[in-house]
C-alpha atoms as a PDB file:
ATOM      1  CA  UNK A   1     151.739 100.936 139.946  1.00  0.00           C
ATOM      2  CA  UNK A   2     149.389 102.243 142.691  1.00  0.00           C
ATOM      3  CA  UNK A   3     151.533 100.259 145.286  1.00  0.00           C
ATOM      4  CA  UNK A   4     154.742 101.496 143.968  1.00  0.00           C
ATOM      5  CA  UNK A   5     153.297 105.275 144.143  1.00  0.00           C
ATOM      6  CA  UNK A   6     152.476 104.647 147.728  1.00  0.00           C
ATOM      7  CA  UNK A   7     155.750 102.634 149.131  1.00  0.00           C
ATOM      8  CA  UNK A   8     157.330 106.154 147.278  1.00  0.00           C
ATOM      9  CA  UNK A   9     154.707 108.675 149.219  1.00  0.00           C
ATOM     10  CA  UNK A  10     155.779 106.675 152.618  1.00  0.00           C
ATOM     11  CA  UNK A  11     159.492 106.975 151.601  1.00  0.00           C
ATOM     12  CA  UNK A  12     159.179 111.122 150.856  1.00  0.00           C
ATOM     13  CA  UNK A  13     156.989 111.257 154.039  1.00  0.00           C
ATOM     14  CA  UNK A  14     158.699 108.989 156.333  1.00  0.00           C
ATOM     15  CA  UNK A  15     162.063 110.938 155.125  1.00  0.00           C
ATOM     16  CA  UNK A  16     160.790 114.507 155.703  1.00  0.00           C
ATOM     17  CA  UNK A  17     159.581 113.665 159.431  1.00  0.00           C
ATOM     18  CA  UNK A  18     162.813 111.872 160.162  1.00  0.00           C
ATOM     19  CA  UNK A  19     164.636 115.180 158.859  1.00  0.00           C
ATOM     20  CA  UNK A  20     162.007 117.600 160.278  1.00  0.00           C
ATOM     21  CA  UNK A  21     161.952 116.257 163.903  1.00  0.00           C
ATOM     22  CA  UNK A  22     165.139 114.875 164.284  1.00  0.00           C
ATOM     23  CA  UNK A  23     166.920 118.203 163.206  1.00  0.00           C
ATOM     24  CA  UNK A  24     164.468 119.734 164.634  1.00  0.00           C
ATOM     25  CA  UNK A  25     165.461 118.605 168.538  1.00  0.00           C
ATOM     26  CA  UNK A  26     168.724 120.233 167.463  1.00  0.00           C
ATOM     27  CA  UNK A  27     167.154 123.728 166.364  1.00  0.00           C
ATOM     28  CA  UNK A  28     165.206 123.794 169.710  1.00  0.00           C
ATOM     29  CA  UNK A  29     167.975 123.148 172.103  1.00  0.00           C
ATOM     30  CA  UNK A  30     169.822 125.844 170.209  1.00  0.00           C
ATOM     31  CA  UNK A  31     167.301 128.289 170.733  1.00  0.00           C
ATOM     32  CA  UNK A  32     166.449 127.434 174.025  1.00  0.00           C
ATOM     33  CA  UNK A  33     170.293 128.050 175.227  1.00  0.00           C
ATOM     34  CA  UNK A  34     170.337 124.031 175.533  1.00  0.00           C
ATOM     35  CA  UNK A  35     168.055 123.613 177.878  1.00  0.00           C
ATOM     36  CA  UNK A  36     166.758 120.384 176.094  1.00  0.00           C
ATOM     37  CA  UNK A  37     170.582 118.994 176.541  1.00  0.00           C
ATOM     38  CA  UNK A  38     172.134 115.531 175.400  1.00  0.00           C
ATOM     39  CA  UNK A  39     169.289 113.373 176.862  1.00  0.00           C
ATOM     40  CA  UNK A  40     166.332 115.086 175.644  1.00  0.00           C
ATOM     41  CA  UNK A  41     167.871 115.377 171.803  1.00  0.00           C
ATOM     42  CA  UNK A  42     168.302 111.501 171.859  1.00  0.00           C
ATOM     43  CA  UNK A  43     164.878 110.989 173.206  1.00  0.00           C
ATOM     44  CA  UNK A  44     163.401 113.216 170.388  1.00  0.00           C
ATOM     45  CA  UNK A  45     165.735 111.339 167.929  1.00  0.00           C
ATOM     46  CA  UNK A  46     164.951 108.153 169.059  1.00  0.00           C
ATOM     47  CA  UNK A  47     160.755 108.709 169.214  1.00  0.00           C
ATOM     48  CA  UNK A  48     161.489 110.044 165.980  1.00  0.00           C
ATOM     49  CA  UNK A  49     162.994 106.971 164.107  1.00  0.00           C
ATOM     50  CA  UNK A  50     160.649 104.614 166.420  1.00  0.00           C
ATOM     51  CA  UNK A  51     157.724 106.392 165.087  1.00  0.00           C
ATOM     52  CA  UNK A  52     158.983 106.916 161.368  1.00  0.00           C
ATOM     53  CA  UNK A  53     159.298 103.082 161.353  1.00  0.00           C
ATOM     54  CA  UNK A  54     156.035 102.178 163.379  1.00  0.00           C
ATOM     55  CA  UNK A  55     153.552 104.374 160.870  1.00  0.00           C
ATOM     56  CA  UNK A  56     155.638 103.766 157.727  1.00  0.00           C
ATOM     57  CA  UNK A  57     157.334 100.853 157.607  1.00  0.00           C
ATOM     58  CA  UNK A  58     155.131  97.970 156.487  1.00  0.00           C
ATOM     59  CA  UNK A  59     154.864 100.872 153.460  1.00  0.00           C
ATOM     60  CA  UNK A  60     158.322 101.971 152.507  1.00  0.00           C
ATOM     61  CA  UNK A  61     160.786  99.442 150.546  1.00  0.00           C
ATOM     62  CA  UNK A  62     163.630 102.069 150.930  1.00  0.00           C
ATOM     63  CA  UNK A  63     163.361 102.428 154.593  1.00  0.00           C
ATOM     64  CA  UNK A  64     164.037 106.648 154.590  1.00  0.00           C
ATOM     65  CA  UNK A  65     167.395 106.440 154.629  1.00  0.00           C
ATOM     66  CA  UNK A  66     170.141 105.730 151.560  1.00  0.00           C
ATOM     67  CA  UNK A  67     172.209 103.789 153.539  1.00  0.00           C
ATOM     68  CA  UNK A  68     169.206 101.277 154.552  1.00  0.00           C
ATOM     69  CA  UNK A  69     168.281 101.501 150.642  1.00  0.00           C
ATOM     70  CA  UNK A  70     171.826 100.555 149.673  1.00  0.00           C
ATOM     71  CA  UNK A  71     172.057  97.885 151.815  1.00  0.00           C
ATOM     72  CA  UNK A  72     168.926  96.647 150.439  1.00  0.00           C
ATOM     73  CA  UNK A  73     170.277  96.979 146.727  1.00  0.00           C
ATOM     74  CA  UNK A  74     173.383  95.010 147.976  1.00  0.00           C
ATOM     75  CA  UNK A  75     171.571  92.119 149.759  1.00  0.00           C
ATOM     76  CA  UNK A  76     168.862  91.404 146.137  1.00  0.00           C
ATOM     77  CA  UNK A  77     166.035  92.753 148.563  1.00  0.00           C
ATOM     78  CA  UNK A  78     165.403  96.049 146.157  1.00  0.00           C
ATOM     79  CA  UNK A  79     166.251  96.274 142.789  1.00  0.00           C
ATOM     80  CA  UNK A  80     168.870  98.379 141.347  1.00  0.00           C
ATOM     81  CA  UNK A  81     165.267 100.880 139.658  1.00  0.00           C
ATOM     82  CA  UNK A  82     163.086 100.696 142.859  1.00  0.00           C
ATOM     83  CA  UNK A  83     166.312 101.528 144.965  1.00  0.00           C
ATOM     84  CA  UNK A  84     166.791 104.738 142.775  1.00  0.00           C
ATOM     85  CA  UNK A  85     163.489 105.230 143.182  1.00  0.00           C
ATOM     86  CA  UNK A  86     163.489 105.721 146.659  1.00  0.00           C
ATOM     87  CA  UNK A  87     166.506 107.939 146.826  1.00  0.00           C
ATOM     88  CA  UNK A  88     164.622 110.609 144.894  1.00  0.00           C
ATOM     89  CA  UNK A  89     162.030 110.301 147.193  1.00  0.00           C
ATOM     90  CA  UNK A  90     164.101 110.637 149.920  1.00  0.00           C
ATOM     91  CA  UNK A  91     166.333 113.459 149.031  1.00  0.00           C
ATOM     92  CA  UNK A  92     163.259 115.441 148.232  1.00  0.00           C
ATOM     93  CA  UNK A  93     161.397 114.519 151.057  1.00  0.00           C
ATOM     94  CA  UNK A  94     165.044 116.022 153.558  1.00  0.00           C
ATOM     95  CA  UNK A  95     165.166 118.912 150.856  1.00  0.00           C
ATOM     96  CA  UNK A  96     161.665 119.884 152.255  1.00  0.00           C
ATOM     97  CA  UNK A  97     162.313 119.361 155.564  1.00  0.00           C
ATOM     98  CA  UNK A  98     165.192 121.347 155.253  1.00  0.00           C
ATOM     99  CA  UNK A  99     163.404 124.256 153.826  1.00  0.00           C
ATOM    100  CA  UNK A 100     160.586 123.855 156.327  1.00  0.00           C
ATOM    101  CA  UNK A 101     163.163 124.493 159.256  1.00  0.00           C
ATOM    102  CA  UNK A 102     164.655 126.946 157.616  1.00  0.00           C
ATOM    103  CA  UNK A 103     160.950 128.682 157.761  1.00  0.00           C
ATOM    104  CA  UNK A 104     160.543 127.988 161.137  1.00  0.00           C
ATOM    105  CA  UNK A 105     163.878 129.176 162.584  1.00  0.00           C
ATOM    106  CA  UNK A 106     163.877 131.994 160.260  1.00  0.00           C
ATOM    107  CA  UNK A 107     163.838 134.678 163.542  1.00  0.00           C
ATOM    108  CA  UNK A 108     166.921 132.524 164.931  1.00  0.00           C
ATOM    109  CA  UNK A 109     170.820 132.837 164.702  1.00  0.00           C
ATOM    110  CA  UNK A 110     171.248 128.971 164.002  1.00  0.00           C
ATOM    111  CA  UNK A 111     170.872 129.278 159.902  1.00  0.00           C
ATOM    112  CA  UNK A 112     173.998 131.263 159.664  1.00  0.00           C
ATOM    113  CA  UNK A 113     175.910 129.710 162.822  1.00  0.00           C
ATOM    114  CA  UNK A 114     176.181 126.473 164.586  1.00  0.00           C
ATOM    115  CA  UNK A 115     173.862 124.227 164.323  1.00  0.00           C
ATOM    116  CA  UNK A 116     173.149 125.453 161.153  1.00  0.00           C
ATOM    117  CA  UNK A 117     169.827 124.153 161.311  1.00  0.00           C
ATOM    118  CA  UNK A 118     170.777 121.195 162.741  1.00  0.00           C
ATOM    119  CA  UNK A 119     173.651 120.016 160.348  1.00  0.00           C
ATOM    120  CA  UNK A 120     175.945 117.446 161.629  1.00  0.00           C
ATOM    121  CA  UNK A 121     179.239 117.734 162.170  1.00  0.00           C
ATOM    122  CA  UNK A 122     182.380 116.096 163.643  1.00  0.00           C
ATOM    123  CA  UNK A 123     183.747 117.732 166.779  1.00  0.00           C
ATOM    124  CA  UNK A 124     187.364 116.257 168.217  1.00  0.00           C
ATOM    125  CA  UNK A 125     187.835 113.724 165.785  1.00  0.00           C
ATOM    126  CA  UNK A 126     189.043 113.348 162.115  1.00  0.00           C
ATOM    127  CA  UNK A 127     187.141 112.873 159.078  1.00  0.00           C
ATOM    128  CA  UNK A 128     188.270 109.125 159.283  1.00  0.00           C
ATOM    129  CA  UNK A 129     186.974 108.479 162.843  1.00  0.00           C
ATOM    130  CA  UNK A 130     183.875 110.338 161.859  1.00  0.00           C
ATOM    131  CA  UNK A 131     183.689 108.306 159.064  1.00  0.00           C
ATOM    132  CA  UNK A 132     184.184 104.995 161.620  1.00  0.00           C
ATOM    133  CA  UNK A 133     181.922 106.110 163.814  1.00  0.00           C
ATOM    134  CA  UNK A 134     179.045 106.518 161.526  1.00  0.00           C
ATOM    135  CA  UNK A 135     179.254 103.662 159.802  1.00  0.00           C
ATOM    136  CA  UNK A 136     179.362 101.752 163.184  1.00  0.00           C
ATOM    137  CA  UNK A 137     176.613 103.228 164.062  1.00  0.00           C
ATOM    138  CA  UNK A 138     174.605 102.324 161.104  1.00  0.00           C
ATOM    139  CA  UNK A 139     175.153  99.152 161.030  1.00  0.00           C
ATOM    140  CA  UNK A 140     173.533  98.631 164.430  1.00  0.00           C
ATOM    141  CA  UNK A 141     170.658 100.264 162.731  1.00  0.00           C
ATOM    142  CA  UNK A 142     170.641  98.167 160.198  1.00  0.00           C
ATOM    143  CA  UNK A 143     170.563  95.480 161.893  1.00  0.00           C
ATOM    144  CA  UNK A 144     168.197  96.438 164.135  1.00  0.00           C
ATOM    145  CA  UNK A 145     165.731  97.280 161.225  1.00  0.00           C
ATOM    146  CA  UNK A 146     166.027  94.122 159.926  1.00  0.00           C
ATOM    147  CA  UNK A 147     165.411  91.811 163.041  1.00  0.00           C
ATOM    148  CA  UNK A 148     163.429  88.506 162.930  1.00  0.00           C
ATOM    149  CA  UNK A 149     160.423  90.172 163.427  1.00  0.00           C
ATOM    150  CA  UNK A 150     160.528  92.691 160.257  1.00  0.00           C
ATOM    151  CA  UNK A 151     160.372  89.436 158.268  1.00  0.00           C
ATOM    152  CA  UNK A 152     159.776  90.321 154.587  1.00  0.00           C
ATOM    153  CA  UNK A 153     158.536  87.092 154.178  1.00  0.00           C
ATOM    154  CA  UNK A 154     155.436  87.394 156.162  1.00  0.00           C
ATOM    155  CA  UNK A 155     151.719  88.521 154.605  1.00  0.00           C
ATOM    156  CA  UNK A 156     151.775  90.895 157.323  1.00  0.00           C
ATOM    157  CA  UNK A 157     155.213  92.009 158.799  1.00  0.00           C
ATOM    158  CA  UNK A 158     155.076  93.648 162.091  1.00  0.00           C
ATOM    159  CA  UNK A 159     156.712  96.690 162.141  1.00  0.00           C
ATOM    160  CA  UNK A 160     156.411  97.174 165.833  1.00  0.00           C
ATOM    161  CA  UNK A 161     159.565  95.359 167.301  1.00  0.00           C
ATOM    162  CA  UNK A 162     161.984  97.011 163.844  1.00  0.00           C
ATOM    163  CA  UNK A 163     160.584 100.120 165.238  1.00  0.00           C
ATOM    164  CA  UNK A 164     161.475 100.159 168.657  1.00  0.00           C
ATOM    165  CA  UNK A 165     164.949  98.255 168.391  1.00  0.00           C
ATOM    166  CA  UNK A 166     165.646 101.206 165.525  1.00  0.00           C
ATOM    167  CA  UNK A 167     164.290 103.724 168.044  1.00  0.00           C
ATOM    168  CA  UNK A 168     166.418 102.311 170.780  1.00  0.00           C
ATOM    169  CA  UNK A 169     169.502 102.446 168.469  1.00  0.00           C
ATOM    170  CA  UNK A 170     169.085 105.838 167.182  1.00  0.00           C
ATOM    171  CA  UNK A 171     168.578 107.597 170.783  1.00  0.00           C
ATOM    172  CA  UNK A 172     171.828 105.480 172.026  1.00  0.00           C
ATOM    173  CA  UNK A 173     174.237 106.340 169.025  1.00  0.00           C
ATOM    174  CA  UNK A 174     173.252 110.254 169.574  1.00  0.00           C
ATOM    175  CA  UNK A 175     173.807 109.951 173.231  1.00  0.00           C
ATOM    176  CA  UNK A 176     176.904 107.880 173.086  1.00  0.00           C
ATOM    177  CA  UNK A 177     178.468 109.489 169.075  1.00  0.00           C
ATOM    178  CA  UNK A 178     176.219 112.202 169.371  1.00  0.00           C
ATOM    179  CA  UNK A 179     179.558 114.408 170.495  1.00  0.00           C
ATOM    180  CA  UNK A 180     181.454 113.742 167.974  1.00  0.00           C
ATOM    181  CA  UNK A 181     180.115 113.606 165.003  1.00  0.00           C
ATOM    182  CA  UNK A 182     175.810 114.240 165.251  1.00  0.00           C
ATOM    183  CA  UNK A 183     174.844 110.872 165.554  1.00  0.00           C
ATOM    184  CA  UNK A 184     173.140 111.504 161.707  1.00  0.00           C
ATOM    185  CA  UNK A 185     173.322 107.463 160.628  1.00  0.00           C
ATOM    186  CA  UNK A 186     171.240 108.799 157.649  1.00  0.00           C
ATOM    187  CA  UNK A 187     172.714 110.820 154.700  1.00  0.00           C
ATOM    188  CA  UNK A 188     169.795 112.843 154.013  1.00  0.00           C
ATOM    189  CA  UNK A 189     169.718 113.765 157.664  1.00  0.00           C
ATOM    190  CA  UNK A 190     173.182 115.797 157.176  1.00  0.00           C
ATOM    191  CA  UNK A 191     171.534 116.680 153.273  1.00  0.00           C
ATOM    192  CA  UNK A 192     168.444 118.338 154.870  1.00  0.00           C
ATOM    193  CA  UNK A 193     169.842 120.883 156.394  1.00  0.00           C
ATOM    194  CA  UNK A 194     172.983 120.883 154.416  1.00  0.00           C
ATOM    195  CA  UNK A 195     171.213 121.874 151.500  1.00  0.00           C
ATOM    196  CA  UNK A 196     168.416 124.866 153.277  1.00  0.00           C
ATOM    197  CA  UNK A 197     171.791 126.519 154.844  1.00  0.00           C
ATOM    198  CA  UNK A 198     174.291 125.758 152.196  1.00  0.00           C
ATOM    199  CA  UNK A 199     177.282 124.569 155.135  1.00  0.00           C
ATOM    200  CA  UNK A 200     178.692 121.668 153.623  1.00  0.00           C
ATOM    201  CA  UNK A 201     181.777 121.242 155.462  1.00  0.00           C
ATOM    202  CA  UNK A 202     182.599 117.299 155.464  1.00  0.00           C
ATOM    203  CA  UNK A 203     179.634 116.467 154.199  1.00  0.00           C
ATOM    204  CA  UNK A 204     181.526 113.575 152.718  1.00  0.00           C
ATOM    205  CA  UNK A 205     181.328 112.120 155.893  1.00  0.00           C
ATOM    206  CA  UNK A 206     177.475 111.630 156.053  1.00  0.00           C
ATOM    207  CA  UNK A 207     177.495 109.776 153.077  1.00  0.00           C
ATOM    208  CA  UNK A 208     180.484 107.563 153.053  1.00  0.00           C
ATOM    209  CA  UNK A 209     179.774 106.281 157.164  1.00  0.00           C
ATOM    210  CA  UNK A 210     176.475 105.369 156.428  1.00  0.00           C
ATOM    211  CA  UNK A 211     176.459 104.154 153.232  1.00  0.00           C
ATOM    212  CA  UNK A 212     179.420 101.166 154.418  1.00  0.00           C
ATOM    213  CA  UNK A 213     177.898 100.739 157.973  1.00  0.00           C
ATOM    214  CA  UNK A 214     174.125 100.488 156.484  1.00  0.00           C
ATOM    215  CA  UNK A 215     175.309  97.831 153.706  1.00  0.00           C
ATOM    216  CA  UNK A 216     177.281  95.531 156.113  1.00  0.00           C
ATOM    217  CA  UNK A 217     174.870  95.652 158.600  1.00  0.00           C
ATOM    218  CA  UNK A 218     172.097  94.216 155.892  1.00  0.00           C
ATOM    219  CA  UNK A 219     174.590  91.303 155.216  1.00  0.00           C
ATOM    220  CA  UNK A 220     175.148  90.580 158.744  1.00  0.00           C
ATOM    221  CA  UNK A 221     171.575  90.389 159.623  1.00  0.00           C
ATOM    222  CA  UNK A 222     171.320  87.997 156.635  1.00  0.00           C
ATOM    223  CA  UNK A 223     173.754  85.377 157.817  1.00  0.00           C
ATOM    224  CA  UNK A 224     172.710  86.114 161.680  1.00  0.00           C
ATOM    225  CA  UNK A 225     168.891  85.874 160.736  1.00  0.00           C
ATOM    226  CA  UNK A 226     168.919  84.261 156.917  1.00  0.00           C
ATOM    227  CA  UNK A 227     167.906  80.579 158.603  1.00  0.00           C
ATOM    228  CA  UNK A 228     164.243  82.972 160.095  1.00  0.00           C
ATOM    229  CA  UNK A 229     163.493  84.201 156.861  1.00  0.00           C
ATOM    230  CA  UNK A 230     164.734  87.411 157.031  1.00  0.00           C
END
């Protein structure tokens, strides 16, 4: 029980700082008149995820993000209970980031207009190349969470190589998708701030990208890795 309570506490925690910074980046440049610009929001981003992973990792069974959690589901690595589990704890740990932004931008422009605190949204491309994009994306994640070196197997898995590759992943996709559709590769990422500012618009997106791109990407590290006891 006591280990279950604290894989949940990493899951709301690891979930809100995701949300918190990662939006966050996004708030500031807006408010600054984007002086952060492109490379400076996928730096943030990128620390971000790195660090999420790094201190909470070894904790979480969810991994802070539904589509990681799915995947997890769909590969026998979480059961169907545990993965619910975690999606509470996730949605309320973006919920409170969400609200927590809203507090701190509360003097700025960017709750009622673009970014709307940060929300992401696809700019020059359908809902279906959104859609592509995201899940893409989130399979490299993925994949790059579950490397050799995060092996579950282990007494002690490090959490130090999942974190950077996912770090590394994260600051690319916003650079390179960024663009076009927010680079969120993490449906309560898009809730978040979805929910605090009530813009919804394709939200769809945020959940259907991820959710595909996170579950393949858990298969394919399984037959890539299976034989290093992933």
């Amino acid at each position: 029980m006591a280990g279950n309570l604290r894989a949940l506490m990493a899951e709301f925690l690891g979930t809100f700082a995701w949300v918190f910074l990662a939006a966050g980046v996004v708030c500031s440049d807006a408010s600054l008149g984007g002086t952060i610009g492109p490379t400076g929001i996928a730096l943030g981003v990128g620390l971000t995820v790195a660090g999420v992973f790094a201190i909470f990792g070894s904790v979480a069974r969810g991994q802070f993000n539904p589509a990681l959690t799915l995947g997890l589901v769909a590969t026998r690595r979480l059961d169907i209970v545990q993965g619910v589990m975690c999606l509470v704890s996730q949605l309320l740990g973006a919920a409170l980031a969400g609200l927590f932004l809203a507090k701190a931008f509360s003097h700025a422009p960017i709750i009622a207009e673009s970014p709307f605190l940060g929300v992401p949204m696809p700019e020059g491309v359908g809902y279906r190349g959104a859609s592509l994009l995201e899940a893409v994306a989130t399979m490299m994640l993925a994949m790059a969470v579950y490397t050799p070196g995060a092996s579950e197997q282990s007494d002690h898995p490090s959490t130090l190589l999942p974190a950077i590759a996912a770090g590394a992943i994260a600051a690319a996709a916003t650079l390179v998708i960024g663009p076009l559709t927010g680079a969120a590769l993490n449906p309560v990422r898009a809730f978040g701030p979805a929910l605090a500012t009530g813009y919804w618009h394709q939200h769809y997106i945020y959940w259907a990208g991820p959710l595909a791109g996170g579950a393949a990407g858990m298969g394919i590290s399984r037959l890539l890795f299976e034989h290093q006891k992933i």
